[in-house]
PDB file of N, CA and C in Angstrom:
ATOM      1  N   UNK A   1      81.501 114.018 106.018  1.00  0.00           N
ATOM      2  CA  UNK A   1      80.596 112.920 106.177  1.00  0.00           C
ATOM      3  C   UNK A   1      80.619 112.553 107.662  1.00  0.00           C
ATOM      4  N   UNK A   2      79.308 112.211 108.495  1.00  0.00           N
ATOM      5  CA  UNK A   2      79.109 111.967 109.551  1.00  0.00           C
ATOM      6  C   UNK A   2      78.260 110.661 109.538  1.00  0.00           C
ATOM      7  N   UNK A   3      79.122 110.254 110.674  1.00  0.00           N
ATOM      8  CA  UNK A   3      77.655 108.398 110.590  1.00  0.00           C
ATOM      9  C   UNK A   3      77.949 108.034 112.300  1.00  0.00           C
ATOM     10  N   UNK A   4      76.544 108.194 112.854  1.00  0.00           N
ATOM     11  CA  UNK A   4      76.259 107.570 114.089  1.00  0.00           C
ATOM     12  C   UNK A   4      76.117 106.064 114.603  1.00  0.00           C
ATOM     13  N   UNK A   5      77.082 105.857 115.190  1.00  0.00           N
ATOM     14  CA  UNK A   5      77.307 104.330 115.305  1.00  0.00           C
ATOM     15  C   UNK A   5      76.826 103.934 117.098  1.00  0.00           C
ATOM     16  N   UNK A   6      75.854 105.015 117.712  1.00  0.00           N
ATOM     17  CA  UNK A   6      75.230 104.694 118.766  1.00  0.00           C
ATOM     18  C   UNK A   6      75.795 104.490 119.718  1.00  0.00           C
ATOM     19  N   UNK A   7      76.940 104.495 120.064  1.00  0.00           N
ATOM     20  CA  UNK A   7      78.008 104.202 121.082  1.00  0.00           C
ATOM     21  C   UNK A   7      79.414 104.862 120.602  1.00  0.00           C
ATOM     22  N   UNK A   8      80.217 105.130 121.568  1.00  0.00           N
ATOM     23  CA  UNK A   8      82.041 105.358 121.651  1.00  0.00           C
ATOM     24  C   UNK A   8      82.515 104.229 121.297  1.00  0.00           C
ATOM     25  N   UNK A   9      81.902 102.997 121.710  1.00  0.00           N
ATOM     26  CA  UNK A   9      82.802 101.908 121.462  1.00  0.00           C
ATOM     27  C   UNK A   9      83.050 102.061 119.999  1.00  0.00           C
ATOM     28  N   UNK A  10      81.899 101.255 119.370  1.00  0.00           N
ATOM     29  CA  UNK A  10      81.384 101.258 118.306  1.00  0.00           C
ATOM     30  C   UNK A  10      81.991 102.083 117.237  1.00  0.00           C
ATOM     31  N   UNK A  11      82.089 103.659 117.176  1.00  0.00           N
ATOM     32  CA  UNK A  11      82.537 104.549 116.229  1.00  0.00           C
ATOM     33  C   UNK A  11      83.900 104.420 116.662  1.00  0.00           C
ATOM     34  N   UNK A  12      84.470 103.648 117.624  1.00  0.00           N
ATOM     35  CA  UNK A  12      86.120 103.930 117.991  1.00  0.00           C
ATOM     36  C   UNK A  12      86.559 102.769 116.962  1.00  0.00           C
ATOM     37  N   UNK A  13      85.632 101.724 117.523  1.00  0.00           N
ATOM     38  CA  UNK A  13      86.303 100.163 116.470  1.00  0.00           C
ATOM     39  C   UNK A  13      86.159 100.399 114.766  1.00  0.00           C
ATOM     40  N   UNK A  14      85.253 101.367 114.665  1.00  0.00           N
ATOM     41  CA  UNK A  14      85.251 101.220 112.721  1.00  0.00           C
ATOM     42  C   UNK A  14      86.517 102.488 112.840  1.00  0.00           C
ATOM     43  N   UNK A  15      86.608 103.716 113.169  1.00  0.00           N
ATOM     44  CA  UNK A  15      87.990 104.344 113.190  1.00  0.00           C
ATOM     45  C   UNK A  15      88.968 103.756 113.616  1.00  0.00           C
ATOM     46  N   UNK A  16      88.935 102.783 114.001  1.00  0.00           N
ATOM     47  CA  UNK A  16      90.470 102.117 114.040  1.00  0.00           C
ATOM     48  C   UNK A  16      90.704 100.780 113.168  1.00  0.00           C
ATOM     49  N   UNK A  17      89.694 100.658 112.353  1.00  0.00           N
ATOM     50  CA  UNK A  17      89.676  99.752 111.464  1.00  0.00           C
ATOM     51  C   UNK A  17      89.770 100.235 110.120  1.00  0.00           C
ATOM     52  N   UNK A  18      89.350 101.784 110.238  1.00  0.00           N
ATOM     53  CA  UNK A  18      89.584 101.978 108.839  1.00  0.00           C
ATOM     54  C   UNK A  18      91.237 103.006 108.917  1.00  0.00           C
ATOM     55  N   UNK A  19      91.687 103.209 110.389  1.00  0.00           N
ATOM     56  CA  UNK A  19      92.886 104.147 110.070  1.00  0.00           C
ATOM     57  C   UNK A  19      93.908 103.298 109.569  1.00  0.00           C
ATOM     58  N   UNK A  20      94.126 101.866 109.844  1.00  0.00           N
ATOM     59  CA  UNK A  20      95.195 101.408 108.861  1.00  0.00           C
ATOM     60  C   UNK A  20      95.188 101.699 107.621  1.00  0.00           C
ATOM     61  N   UNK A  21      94.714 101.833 106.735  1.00  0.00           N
ATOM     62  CA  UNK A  21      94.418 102.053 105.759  1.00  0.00           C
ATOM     63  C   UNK A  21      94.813 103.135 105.195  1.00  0.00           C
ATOM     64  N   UNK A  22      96.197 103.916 104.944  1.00  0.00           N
ATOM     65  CA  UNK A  22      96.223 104.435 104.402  1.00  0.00           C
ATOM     66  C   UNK A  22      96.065 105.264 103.115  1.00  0.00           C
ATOM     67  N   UNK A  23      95.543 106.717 102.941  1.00  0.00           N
ATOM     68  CA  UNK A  23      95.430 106.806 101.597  1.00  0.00           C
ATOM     69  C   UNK A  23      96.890 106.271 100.656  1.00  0.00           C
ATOM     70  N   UNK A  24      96.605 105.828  99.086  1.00  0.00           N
ATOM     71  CA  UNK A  24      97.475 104.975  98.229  1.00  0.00           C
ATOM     72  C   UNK A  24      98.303 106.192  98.093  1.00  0.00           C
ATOM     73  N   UNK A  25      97.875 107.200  97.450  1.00  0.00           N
ATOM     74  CA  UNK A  25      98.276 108.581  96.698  1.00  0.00           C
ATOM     75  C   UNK A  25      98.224 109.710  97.600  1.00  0.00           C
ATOM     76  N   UNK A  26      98.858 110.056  98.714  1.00  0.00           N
ATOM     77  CA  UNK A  26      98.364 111.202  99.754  1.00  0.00           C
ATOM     78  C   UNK A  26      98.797 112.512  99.027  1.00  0.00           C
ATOM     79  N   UNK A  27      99.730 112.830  98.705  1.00  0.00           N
ATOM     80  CA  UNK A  27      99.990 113.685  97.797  1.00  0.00           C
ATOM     81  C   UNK A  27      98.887 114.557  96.963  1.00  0.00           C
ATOM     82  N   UNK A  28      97.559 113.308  96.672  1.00  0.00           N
ATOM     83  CA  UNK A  28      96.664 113.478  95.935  1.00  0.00           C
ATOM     84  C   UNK A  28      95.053 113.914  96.453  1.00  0.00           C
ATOM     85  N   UNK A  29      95.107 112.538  97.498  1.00  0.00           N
ATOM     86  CA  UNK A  29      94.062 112.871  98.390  1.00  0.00           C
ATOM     87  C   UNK A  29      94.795 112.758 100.053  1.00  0.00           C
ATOM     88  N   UNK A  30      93.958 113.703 100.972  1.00  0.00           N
ATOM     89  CA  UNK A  30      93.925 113.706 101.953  1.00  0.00           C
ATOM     90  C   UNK A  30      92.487 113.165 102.517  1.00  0.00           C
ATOM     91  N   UNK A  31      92.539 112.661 104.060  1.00  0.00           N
ATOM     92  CA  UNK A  31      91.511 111.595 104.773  1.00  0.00           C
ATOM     93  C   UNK A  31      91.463 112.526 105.660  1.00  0.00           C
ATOM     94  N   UNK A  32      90.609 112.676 106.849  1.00  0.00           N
ATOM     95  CA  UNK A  32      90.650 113.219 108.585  1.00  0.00           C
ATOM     96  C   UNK A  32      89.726 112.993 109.038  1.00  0.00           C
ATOM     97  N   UNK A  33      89.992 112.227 109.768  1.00  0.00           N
ATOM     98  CA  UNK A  33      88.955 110.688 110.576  1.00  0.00           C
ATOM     99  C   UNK A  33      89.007 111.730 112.322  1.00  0.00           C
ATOM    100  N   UNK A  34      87.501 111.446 112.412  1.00  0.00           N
ATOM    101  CA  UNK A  34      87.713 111.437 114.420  1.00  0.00           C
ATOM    102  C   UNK A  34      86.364 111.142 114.931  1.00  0.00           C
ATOM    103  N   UNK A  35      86.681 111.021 116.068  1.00  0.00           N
ATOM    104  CA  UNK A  35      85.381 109.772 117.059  1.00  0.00           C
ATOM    105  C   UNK A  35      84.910 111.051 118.021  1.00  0.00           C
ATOM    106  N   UNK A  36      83.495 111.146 118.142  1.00  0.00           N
ATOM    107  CA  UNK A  36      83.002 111.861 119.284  1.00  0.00           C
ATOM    108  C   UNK A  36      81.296 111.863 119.149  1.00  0.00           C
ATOM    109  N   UNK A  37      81.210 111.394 120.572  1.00  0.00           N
ATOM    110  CA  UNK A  37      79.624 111.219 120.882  1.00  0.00           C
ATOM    111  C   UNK A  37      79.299 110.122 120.124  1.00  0.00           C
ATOM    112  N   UNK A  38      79.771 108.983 119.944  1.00  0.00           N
ATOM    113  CA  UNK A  38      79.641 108.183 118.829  1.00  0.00           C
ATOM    114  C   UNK A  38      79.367 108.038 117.581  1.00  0.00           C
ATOM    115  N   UNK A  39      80.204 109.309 117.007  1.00  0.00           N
ATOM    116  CA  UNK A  39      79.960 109.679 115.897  1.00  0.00           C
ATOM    117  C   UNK A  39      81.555 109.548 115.070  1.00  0.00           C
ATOM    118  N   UNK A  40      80.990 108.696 113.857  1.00  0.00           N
ATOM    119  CA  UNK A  40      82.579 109.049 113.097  1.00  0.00           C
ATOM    120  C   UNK A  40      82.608 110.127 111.815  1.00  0.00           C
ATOM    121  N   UNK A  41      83.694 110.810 112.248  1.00  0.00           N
ATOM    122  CA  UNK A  41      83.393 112.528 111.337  1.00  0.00           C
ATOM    123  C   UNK A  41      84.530 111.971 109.952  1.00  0.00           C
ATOM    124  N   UNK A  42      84.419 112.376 109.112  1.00  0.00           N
ATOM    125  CA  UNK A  42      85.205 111.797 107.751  1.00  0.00           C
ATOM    126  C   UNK A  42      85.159 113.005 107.220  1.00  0.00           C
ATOM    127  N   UNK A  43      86.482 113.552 106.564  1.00  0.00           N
ATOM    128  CA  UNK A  43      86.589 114.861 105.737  1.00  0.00           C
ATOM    129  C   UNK A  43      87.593 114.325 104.654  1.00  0.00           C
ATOM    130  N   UNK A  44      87.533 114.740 103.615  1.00  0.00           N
ATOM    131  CA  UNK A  44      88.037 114.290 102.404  1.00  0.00           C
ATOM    132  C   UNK A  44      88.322 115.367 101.441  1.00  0.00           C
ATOM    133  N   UNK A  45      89.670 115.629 100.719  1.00  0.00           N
ATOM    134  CA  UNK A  45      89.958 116.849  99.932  1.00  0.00           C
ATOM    135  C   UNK A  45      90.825 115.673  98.702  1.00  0.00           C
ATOM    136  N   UNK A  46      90.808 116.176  97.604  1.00  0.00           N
ATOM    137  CA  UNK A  46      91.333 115.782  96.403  1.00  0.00           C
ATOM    138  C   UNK A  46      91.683 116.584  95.396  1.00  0.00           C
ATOM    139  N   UNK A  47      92.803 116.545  94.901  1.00  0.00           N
ATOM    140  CA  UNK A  47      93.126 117.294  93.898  1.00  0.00           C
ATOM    141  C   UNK A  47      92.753 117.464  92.853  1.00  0.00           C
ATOM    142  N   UNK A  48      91.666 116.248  92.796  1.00  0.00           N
ATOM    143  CA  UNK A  48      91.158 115.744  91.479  1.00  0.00           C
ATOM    144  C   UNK A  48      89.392 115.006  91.673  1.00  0.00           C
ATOM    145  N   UNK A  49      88.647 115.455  91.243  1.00  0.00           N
ATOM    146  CA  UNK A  49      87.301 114.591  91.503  1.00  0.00           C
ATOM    147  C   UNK A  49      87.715 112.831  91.296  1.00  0.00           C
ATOM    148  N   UNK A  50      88.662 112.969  90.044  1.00  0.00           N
ATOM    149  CA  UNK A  50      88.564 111.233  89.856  1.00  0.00           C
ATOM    150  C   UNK A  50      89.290 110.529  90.913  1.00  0.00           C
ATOM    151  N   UNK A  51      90.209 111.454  92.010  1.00  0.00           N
ATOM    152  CA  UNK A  51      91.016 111.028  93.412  1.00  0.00           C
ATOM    153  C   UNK A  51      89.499 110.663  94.014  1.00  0.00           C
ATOM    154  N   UNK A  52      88.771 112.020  94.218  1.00  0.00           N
ATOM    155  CA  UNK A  52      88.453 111.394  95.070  1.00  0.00           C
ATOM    156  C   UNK A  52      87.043 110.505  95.378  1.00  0.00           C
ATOM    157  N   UNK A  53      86.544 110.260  93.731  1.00  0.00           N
ATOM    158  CA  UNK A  53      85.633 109.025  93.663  1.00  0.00           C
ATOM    159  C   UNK A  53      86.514 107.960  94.171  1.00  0.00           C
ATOM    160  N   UNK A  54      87.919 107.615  93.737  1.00  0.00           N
ATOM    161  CA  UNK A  54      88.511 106.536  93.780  1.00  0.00           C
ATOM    162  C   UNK A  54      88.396 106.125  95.059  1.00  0.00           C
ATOM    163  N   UNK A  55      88.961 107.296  95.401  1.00  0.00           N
ATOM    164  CA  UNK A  55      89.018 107.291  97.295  1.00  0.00           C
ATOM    165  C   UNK A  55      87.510 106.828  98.242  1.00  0.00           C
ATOM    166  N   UNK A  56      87.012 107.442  98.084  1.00  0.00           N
ATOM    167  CA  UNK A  56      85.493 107.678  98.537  1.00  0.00           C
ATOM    168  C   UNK A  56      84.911 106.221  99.034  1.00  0.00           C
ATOM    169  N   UNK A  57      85.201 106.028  97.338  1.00  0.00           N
ATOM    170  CA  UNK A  57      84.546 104.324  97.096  1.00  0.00           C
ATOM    171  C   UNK A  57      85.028 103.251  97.934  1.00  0.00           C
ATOM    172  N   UNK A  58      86.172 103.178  98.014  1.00  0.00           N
ATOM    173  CA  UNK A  58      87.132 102.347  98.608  1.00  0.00           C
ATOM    174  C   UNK A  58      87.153 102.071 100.141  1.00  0.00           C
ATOM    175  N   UNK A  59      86.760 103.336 100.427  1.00  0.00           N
ATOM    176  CA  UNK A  59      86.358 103.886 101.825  1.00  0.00           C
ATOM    177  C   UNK A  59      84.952 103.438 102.089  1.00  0.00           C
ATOM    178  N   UNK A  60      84.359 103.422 101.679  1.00  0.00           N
ATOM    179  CA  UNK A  60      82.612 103.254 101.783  1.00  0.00           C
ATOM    180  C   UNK A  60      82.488 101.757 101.664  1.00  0.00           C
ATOM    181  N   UNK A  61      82.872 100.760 100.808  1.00  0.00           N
ATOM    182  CA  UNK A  61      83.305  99.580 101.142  1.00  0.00           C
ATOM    183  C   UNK A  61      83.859  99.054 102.262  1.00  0.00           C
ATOM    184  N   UNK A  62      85.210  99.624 102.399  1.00  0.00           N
ATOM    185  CA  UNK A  62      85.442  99.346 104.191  1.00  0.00           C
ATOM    186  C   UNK A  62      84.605  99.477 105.057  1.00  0.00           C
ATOM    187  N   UNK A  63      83.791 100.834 105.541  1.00  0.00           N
ATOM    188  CA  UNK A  63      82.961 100.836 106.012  1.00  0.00           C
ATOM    189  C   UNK A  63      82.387 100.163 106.554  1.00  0.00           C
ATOM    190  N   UNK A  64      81.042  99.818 104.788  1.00  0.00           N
ATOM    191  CA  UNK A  64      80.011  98.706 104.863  1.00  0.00           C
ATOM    192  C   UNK A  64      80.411  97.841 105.562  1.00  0.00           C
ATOM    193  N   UNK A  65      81.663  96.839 105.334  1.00  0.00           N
ATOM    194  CA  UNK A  65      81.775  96.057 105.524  1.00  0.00           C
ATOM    195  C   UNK A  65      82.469  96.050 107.262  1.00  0.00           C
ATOM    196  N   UNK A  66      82.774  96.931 108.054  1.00  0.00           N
ATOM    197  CA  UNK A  66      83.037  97.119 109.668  1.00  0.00           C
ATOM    198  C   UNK A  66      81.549  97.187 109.827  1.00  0.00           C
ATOM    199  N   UNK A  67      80.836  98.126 109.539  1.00  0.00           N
ATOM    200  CA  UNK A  67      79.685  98.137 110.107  1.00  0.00           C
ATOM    201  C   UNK A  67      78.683  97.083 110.223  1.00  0.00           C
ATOM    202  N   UNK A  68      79.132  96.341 108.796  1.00  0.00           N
ATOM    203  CA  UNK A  68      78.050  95.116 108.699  1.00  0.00           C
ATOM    204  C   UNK A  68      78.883  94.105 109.443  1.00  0.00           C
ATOM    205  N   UNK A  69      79.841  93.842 110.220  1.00  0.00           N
ATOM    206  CA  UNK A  69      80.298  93.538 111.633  1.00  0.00           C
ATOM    207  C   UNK A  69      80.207  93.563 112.626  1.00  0.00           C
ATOM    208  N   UNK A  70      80.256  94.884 112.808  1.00  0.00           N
ATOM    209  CA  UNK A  70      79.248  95.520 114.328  1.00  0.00           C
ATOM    210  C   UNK A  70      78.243  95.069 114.300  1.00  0.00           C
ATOM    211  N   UNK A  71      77.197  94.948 113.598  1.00  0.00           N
ATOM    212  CA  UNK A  71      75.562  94.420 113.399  1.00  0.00           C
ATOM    213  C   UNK A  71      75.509  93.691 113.436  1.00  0.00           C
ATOM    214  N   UNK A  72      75.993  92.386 113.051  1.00  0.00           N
ATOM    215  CA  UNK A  72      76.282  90.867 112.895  1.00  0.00           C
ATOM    216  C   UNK A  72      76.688  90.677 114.492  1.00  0.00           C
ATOM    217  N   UNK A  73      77.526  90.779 115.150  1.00  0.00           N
ATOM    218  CA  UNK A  73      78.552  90.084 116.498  1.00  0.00           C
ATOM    219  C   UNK A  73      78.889  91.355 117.278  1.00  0.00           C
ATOM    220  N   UNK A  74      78.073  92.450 116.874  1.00  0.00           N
ATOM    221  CA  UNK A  74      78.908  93.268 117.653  1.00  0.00           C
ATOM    222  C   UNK A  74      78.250  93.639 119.618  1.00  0.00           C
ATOM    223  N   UNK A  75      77.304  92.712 119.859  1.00  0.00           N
ATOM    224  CA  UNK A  75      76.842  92.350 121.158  1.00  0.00           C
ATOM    225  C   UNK A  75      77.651  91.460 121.603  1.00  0.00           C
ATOM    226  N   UNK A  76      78.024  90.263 120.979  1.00  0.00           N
ATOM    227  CA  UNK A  76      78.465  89.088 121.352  1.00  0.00           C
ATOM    228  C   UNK A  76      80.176  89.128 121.645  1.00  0.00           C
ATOM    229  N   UNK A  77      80.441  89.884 120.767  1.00  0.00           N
ATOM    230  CA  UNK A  77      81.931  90.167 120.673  1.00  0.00           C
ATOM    231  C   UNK A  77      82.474  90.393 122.262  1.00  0.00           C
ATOM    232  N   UNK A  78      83.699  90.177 122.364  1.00  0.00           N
ATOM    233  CA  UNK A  78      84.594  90.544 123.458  1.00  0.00           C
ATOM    234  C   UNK A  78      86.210  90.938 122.767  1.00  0.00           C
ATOM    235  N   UNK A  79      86.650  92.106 123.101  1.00  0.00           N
ATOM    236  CA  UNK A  79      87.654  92.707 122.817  1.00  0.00           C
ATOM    237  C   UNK A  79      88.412  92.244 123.470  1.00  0.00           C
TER     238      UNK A  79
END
């Protein structure tokens, strides 16, 4: 999965907002997050489809919700 966030800044702050986040079950599923050209690259493997709906979902929520951050304040903001 790839998502253009129009800037380095931008795709750096949702990858570092979503790397705390460890997977619950790694054993089960694996994550591999990285930033370039302002792009955040997402790769995802599961041992199990129901890993990795669980996963997926959980992830895509975070997301939404960084991105719908950036969009909201993310001019105004100061780091």
């Amino acid at each position: 999965m790839e998502m253009d966030f129009g800037s380095e800044e931008n795709a750096s702050i949702v990858y570092a907002t979503l790397a705390v986040d460890k997977e619950l079950q790694p054993d089960k599923v694996k994550r591999g997050m990285s930033v370039s050209d302002g792009k955040l690259s997402v790769h995802f493997e599961a041992t199990e489809a129901r890993f990795l709906r669980a996963s997926f979902s959980a992830f895509v929520d975070v997301l939404t919700l960084a991105t719908k951050t950036i969009e909201q304040f993310g001019q105004e903001m100061k780091l």
